[in-house]
C-alpha atoms as a PDB file:
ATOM      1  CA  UNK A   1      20.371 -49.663 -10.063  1.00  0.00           C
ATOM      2  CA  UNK A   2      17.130 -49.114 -11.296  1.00  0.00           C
ATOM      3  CA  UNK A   3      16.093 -49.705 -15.088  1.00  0.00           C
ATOM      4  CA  UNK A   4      15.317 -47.217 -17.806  1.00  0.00           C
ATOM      5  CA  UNK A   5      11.889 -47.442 -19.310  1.00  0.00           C
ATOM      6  CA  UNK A   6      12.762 -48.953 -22.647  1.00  0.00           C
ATOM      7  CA  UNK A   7      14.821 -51.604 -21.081  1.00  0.00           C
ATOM      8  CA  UNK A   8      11.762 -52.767 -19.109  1.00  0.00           C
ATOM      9  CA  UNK A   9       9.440 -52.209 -22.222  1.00  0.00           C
ATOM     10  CA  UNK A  10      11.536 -51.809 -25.580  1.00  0.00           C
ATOM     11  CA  UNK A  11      11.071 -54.956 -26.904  1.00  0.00           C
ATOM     12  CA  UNK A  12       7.821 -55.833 -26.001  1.00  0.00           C
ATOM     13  CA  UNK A  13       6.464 -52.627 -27.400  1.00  0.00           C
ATOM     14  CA  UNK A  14       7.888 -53.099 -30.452  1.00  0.00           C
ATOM     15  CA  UNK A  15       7.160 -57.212 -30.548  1.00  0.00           C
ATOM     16  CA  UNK A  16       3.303 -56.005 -30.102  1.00  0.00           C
ATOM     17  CA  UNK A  17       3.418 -53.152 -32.601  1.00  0.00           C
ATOM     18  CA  UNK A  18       5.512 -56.209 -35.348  1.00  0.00           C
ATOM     19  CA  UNK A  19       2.694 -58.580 -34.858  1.00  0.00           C
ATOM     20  CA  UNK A  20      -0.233 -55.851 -34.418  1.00  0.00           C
ATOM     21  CA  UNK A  21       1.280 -53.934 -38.209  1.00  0.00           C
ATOM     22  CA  UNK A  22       0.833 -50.368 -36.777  1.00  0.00           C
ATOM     23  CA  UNK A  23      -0.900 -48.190 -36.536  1.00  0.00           C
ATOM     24  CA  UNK A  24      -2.504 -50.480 -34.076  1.00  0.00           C
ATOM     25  CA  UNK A  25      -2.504 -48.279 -29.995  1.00  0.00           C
ATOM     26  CA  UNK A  26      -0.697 -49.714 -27.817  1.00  0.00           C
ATOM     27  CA  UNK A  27      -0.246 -48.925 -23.921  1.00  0.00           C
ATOM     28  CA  UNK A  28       2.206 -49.808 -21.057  1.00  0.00           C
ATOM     29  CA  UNK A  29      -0.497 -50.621 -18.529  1.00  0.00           C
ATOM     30  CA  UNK A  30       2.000 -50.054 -15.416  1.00  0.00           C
ATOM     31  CA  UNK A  31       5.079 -48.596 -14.789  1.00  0.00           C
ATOM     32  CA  UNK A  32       6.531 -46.267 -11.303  1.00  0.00           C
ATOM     33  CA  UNK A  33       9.631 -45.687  -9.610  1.00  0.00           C
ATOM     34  CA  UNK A  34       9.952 -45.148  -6.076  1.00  0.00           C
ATOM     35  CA  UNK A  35       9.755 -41.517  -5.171  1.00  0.00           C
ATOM     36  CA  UNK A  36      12.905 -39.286  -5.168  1.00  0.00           C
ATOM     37  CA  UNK A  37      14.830 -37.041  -6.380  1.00  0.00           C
ATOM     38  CA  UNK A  38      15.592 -38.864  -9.671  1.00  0.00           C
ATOM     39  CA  UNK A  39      11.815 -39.652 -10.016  1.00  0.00           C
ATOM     40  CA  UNK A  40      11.127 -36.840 -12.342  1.00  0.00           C
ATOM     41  CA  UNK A  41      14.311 -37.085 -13.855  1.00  0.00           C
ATOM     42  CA  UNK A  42      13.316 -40.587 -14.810  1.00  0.00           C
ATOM     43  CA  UNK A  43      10.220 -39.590 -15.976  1.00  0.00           C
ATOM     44  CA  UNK A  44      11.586 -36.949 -18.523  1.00  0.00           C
ATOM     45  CA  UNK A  45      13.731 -39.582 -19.845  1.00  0.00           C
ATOM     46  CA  UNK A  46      10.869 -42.517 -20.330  1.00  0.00           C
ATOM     47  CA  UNK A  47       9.062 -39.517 -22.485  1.00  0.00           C
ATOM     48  CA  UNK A  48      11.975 -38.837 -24.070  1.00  0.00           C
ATOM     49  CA  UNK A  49      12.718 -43.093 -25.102  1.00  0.00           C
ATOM     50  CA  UNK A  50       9.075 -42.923 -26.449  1.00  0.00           C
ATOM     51  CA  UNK A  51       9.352 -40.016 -28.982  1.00  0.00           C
ATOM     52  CA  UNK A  52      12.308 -41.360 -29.949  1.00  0.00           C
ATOM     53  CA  UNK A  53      11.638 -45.277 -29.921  1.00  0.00           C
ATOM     54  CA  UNK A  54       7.894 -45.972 -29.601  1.00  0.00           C
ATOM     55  CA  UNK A  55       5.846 -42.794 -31.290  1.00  0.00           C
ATOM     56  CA  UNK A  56       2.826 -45.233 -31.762  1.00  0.00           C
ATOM     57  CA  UNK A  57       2.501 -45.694 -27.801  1.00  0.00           C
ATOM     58  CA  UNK A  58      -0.537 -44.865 -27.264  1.00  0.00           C
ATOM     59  CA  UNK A  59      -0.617 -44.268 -23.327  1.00  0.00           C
ATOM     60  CA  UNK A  60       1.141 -45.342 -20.232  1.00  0.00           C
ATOM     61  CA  UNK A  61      -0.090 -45.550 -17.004  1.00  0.00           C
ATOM     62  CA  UNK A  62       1.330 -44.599 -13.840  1.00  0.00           C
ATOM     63  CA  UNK A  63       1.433 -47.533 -10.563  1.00  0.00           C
ATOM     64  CA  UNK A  64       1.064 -45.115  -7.243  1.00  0.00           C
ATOM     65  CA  UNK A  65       0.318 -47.371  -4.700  1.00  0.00           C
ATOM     66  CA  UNK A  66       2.417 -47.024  -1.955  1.00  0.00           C
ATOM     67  CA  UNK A  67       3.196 -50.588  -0.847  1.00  0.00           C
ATOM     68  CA  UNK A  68       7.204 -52.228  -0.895  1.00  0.00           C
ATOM     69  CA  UNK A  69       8.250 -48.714  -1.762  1.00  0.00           C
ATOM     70  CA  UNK A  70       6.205 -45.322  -2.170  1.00  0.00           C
ATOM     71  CA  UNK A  71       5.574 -45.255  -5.720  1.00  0.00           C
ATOM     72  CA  UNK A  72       3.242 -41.989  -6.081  1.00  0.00           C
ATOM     73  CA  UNK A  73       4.534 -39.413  -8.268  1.00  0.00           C
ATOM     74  CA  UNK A  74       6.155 -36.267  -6.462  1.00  0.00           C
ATOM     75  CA  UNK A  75       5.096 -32.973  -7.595  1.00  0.00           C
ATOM     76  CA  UNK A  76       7.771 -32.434  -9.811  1.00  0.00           C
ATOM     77  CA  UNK A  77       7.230 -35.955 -11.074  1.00  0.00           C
ATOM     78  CA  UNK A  78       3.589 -35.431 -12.119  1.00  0.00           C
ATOM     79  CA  UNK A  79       4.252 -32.356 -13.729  1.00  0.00           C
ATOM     80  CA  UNK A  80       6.996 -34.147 -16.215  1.00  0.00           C
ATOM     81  CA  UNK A  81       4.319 -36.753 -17.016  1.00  0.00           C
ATOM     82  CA  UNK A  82       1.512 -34.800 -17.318  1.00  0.00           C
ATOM     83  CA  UNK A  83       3.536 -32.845 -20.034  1.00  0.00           C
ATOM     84  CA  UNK A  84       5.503 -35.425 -21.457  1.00  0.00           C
ATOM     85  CA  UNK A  85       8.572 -34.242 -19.779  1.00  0.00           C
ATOM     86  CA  UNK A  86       8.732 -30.955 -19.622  1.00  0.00           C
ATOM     87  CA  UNK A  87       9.142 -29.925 -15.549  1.00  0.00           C
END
């Protein structure tokens, strides 16, 4: 199965923001997965881990090269990023 966002990233956001003392930015340079039907689903729900988890995250950005797997965002996808989950 396929992680959620703050098991991939919960701890070391919060490790960084510890030893940084907020309010210091900080971004997850790189996240995707593959495109799908869950894709924006998945999407919705990282936004959703970060209001909830990691307010002080600055920025995350999106990996959509298409190599192993096609990780571009579908339209639906994009539009749940672009707006922080609504879609």
């Amino acid at each position: 199965g396929r992680y959620a966002f703050g098991d991939l990233f919960g701890n070391a956001i919060w490790e960084v923001q510890r030893v940084m003392r907020l309010p210091q930015p900080v971004m997850v340079c790189e996240t995707a997965v593959p495109r799908g039907q869950k894709q924006a689903q998945w999407v919705r729900e990282m936004w959703w881990w970060v209001a909830e988890n990691a307010p002080g995250l600055a920025g995350v950005c999106w990996f959509d090269l298409d190599k192993e797997e096609k990780w571009a965002l579908t339209d639906k996808a994009r539009r749940a990023f672009l707006a922080k989950g609504a879609a």
